[in-house]
Protein backbone atom coordinates (compact mmCIF):
# COMPACT_ATOMS: atom_id res chain seq x y z
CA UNK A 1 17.93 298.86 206.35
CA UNK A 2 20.54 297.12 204.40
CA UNK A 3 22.47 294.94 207.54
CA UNK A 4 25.45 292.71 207.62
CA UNK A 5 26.56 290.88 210.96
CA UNK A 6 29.86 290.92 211.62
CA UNK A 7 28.99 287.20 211.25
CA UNK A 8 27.93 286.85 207.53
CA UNK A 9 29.83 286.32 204.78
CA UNK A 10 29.34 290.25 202.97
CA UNK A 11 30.36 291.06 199.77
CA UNK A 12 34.71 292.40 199.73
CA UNK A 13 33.44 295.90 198.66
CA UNK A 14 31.92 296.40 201.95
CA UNK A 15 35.66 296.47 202.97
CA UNK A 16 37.33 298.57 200.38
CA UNK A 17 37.69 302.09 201.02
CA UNK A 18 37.36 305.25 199.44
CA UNK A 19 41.52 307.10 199.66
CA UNK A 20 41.19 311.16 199.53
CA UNK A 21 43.77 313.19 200.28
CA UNK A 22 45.82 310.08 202.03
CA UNK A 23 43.09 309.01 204.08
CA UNK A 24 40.86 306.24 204.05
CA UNK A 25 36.76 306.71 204.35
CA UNK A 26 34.03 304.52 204.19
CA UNK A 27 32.51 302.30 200.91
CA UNK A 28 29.34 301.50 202.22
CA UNK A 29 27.20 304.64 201.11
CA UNK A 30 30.56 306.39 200.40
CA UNK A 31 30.91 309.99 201.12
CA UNK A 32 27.64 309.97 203.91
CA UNK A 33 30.17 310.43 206.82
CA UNK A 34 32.83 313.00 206.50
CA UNK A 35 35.07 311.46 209.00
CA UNK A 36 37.36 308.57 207.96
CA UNK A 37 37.84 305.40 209.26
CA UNK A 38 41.65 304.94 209.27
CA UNK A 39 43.89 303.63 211.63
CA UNK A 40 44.54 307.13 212.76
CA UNK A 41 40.69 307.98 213.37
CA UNK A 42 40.18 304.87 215.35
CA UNK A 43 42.91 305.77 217.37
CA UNK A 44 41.63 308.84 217.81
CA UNK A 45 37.64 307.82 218.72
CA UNK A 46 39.14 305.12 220.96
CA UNK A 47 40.81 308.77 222.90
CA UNK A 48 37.59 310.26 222.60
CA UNK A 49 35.92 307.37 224.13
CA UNK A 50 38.36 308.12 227.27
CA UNK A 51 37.04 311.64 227.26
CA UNK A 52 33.53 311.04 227.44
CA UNK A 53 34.05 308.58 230.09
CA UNK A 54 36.42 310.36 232.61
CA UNK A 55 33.11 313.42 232.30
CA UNK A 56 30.95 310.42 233.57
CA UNK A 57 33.45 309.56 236.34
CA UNK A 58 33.76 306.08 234.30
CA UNK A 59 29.91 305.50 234.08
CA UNK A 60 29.20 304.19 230.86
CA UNK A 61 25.81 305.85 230.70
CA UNK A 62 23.72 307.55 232.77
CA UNK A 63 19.81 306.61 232.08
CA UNK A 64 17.93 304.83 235.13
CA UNK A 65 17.96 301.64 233.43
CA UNK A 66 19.27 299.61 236.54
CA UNK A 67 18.75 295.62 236.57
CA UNK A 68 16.28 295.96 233.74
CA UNK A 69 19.43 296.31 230.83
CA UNK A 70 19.20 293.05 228.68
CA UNK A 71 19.33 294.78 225.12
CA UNK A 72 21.80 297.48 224.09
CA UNK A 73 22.06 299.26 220.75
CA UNK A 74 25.32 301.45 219.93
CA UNK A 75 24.15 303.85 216.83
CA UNK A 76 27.62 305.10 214.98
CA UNK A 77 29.12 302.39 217.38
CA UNK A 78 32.63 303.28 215.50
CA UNK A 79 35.28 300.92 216.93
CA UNK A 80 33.01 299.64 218.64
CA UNK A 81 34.90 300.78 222.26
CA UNK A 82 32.00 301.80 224.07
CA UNK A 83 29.73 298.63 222.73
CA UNK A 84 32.44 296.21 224.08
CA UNK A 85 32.86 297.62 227.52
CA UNK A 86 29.07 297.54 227.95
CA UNK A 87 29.42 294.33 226.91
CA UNK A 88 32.07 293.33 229.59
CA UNK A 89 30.53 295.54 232.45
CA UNK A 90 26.90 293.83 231.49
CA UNK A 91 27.53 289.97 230.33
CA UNK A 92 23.97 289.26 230.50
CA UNK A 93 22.64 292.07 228.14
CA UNK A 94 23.23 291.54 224.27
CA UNK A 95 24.58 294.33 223.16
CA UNK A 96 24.65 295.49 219.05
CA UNK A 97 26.57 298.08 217.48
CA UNK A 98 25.95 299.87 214.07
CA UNK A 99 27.93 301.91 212.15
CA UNK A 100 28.79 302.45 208.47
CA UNK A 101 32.12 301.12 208.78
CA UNK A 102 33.57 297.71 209.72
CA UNK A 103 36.26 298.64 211.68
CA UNK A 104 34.96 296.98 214.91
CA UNK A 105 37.57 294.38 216.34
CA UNK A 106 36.63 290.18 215.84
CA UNK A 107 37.29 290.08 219.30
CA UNK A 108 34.28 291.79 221.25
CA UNK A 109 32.64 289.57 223.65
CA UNK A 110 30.04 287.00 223.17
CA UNK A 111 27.61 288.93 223.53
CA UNK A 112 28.32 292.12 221.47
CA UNK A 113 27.50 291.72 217.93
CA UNK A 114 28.46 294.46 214.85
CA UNK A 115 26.42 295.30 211.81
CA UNK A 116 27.15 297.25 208.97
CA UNK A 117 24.06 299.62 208.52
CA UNK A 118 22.66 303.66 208.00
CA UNK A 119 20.73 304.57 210.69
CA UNK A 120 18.73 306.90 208.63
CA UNK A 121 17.24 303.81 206.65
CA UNK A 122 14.19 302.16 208.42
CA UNK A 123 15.37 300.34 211.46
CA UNK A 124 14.63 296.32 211.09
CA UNK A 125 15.92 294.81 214.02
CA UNK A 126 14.95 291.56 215.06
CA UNK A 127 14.26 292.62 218.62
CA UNK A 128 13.48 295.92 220.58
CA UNK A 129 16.02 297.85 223.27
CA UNK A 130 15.91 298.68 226.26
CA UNK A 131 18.82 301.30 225.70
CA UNK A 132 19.23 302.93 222.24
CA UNK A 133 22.76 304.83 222.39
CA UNK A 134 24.62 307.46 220.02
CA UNK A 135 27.55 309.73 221.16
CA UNK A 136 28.76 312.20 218.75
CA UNK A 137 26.73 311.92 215.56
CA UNK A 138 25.38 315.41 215.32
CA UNK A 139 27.56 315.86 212.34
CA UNK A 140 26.02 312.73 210.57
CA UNK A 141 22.69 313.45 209.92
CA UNK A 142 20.42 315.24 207.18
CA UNK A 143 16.94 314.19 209.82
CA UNK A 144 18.29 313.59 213.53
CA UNK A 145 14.37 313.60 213.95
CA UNK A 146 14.16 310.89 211.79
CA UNK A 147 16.52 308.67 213.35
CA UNK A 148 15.32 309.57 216.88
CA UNK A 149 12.00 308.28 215.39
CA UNK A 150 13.16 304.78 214.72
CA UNK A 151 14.55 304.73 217.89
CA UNK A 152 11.46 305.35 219.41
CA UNK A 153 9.69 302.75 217.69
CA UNK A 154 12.71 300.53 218.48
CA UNK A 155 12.30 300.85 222.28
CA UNK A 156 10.59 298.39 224.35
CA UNK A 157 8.27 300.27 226.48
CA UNK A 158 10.03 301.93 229.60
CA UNK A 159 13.31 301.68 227.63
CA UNK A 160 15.80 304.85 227.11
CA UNK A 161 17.98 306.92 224.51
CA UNK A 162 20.82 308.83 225.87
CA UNK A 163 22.51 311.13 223.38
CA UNK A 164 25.67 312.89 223.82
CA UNK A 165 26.72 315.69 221.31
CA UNK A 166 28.49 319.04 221.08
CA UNK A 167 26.95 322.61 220.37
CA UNK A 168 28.95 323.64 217.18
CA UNK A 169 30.62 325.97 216.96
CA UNK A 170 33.02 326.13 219.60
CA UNK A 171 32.25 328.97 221.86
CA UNK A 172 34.33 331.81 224.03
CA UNK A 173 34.19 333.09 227.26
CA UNK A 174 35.86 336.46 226.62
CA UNK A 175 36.05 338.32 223.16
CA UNK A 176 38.80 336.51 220.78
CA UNK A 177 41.62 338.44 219.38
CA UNK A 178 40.46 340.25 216.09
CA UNK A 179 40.89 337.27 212.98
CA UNK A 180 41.20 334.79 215.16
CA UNK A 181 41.22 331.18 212.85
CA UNK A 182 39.57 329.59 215.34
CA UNK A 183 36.78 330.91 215.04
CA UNK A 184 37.15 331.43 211.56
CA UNK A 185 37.16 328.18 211.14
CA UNK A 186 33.91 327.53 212.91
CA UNK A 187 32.19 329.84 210.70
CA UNK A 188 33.62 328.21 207.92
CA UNK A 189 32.30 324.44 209.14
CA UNK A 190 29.28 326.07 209.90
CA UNK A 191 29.20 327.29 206.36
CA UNK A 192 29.80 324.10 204.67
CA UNK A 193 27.38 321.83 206.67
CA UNK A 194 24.55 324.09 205.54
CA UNK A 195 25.57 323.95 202.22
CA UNK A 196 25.45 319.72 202.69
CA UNK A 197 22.07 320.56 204.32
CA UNK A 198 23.03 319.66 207.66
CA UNK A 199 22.66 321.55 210.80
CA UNK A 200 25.44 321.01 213.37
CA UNK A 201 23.86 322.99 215.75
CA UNK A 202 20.59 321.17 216.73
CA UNK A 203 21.93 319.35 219.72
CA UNK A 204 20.17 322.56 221.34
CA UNK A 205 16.93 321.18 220.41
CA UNK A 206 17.24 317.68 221.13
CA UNK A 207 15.31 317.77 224.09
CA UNK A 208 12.01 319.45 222.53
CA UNK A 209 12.48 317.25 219.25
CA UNK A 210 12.39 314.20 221.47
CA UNK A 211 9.57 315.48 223.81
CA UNK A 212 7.36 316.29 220.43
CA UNK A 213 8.45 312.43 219.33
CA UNK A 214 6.36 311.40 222.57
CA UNK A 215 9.65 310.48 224.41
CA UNK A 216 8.92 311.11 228.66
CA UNK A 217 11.24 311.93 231.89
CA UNK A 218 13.40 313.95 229.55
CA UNK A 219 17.01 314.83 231.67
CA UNK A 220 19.19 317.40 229.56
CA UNK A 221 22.30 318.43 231.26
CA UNK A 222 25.20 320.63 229.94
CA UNK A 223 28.61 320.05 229.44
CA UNK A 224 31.34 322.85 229.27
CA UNK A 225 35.07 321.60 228.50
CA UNK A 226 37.52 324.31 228.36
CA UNK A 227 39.75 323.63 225.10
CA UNK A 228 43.34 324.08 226.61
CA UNK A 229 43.88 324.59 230.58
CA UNK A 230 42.62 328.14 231.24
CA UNK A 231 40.40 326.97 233.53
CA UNK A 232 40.87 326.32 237.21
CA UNK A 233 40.96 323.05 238.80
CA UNK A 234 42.58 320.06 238.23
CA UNK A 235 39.98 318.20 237.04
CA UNK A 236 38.81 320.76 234.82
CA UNK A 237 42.57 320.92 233.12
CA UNK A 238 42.89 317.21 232.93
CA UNK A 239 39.10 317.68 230.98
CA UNK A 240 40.60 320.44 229.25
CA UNK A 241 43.84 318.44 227.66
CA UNK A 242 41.71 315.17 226.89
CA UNK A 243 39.73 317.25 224.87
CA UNK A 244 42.40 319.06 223.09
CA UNK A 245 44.14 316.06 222.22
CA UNK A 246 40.95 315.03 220.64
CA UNK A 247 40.41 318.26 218.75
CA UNK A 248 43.76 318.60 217.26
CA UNK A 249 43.14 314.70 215.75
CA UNK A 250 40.18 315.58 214.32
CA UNK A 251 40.83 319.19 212.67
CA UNK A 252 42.66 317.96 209.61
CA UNK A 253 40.33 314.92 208.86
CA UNK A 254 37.28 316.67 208.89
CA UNK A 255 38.07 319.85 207.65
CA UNK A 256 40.06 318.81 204.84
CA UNK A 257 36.85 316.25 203.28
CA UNK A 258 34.75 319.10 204.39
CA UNK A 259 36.49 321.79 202.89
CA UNK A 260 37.41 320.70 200.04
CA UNK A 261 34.65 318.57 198.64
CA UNK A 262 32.21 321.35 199.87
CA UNK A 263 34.02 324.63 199.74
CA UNK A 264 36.34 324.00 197.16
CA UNK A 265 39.63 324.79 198.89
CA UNK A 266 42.58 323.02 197.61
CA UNK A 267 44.37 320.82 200.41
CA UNK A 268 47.28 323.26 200.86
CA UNK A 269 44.82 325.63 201.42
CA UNK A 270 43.19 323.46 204.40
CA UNK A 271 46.38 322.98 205.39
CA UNK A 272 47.79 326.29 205.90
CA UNK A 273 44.04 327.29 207.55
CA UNK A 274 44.69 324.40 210.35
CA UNK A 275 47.95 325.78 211.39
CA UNK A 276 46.77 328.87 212.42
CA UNK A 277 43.69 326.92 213.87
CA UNK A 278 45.92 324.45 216.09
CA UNK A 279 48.06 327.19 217.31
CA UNK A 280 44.98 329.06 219.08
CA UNK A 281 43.54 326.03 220.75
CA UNK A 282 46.74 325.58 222.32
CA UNK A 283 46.77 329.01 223.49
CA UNK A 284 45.74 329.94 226.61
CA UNK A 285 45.08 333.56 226.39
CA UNK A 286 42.06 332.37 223.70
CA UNK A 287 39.21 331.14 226.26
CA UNK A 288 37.65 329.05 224.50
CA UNK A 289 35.59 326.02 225.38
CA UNK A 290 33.21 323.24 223.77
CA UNK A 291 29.36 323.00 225.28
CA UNK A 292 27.38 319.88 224.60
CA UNK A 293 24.19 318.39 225.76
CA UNK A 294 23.85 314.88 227.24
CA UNK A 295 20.27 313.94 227.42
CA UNK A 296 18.59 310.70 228.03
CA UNK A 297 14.50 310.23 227.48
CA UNK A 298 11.98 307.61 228.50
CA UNK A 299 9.77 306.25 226.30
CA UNK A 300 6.23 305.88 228.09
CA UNK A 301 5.43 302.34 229.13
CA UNK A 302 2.23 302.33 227.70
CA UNK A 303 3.45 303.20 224.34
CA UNK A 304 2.93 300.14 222.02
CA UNK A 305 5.86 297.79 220.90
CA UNK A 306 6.95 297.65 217.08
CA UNK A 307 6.45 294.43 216.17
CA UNK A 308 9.82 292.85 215.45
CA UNK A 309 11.24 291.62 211.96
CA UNK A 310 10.61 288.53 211.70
C-alpha cells in the first residue's frame, strides 16, 4: 500500500489534479474514482455526511464497540468529516482516515491522522482496529471482497466493520410514467459500471460476503429514503429533502465522468439527459426512493491478529 501521512513531506503531484469537463479529480491513481474532489464535491460529502447522521439520530456509528474504541480507521474517509467528529466525540481513540485524495483539512484533532492510500492495495498499517469504517464506496470497487478481506485481517480480535451503502439503482414504489429519465438513467449507470467491471449492486450481498470472510454477529438493517417528500411524516420528508439535495449534487459529477469516458456521450449530451433526470426527482407524483444496507460484523475473538508492519 503506497501511504503518505498527512505529516510527510509527499511528492507536489500527489496534489495536482486531473481537470475534465471543469472539474477537478484525483492524481493519485487517476481515473480509479469517478467522483471528483472539488470544492463543490466536498461541499457536497460534507451534506451527505449530515444525511447519514440525522438516519442515526446523530450516532456516529452503530457497532457495540462501547468503552473498548481506542483505534478507528475511516476507508474513503473523503473530507475527512466523519473521521474528525469521531475524533472529537472519542479523544482517547486514534483515529486514521484514508482516501485517494488529500482534501482532508490541517486542522483535525490530535488525534486524527490522514493518509493518502487505495484500499484495494494490501493494507500495511502499523497497528490493528478496533473499528474499520466505509460509508458510500460501493461505487469504488472492482473486489469489495477483497477489501473487506484486509479489513478482516486488520481487526484486532473482537473488533468491528460497519458499512453503509445504497442498493443501485434507485427504486419505485408505484409504476413510473412511461420514459421516465430517471430511471433511464439508472439503467444507463448500471450499464456503464459493468462495462468498468464494477457491480453497484452488491451492497445486497454484503452480509453473506462478510459471513463467508469468517466475520460473526452479523446485524444488516435496511434503509428506505424517499427521494422528494411523498412520503408521510415529518421526519421522513426532512429524510426525504436531505437526500435530494444530495442527489441533485451528485448527478452531474458522476454521470458526466461516467458517461462520457465510458459510454461515449458528449457532455451536452449528459447535460441535456440530467435535466430531464433532476426534474423527476423533484417530482412528487414519481415515488421513488433509495434502499441501502447498513451492516456492521464482528470479527471472532479467537481469530488470530495480523502481525503489524513493523
Amino acid at each position: 500500500m503506497s501511504v503518505f501521512s498527512s505529516t510527510q513531506s509527499v511528492g507536489d503531484s500527489i496534489y495536482d489534479h486531473v481537470i475534465e469537463n471543469g472539474r477537478t479529480y484525483h492524481r493519485f491513481k487517476a481515473g480509479k474514482y469517478l467522483l471528483p474532489n472539488d470544492e463543490g464535491e466536498q461541499k457536497r460529502l460534507d451534506y451527505q455526511h449530515q444525511l447519514y447522521t440525522t438516519v442515526l439520530n446523530g450516532k456516529l456509528f452503530i457497532a457495540p464497540i462501547g468503552h473498548r474504541l481506542r483505534t478507528v480507521l475511516d476507508v474513503g474517509t473523503g473530507t475527512g468529516i466523519w473521521a474528525i467528529e469521531v475524533g472529537l466525540e472519542y479523544p482517547g481513540a486514534q483515529i486514521t482516515g484514508t482516501d485517494l485524495s488529500p482534501i482532508q483539512p490541517s486542522y483535525a484533532p490530535p488525534n486524527v491522522a490522514f493518509e493518502i492510500c487505495d484500499a484495494e492495495d494490501e493494507w500495511s498499517f502499523r497497528h490493528p482496529f478496533d473499528l474499520v469504517h466505509m460509508r458510500a464506496m460501493v461505487t469504488c470497487f472492482r473486489n469489495p471482497r477483497a477489501v473487506f478481506e484486509e479489513a478482516y485481517r486488520s481487526l484486532v480480535p473482537g473488533g468491528f466493520i460497519e458499512l453503509r451503502d445504497p442498493i443501485l439503482p434507485f427504486c419505485f414504489l408505484t409504476p413510473p410514467p412511461e420514459g421516465c429519465a430517471l430511471q433511464e438513467w439508472g439503467e444507463k449507470l448500471m450499464e456503464a459500471a459493468r462495462l468498468l467491471g464494477r457491480d453497484w449492486g452488491v451492497a445486497t450481498r454484503y452480509s453473506q460476503i462478510l459471513g463467508d470472510i469468517g466475520f460473526v454477529n452479523i446485524t444488516e438493517r435496511r434503509e428506505t429514503i424517499a427521494l422528494s417528500p411523498w412520503v408521510k411524516g415529518s421526519h421522513n420528508k426532512q429524510l426525504s429533502l436531505l437526500l435530494q439535495h444530495d442527489i441533485l449534487a451528485m448527478l452531474e459529477p458522476m454521470s458526466m465522468a461516467l458517461f462520457t469516458r465510458v459510454l461515449g456521450w458528449d457532455a451536452r449530451r449528459v447535460s441535456d439527459c440530467l435535466e430531464l433526470v433532476k426534474r423527476d426527482v423533484q417530482n412528487t407524483k414519481i415515488h421513488a426512493y433509495s434502499e441501502g444496507v447498513h451492516i456492521f460484523a464482528q470479527k471472532p475473538f479467537d481469530s488470530p491478529q495480523r502481525t503489524p508492519v513493523r
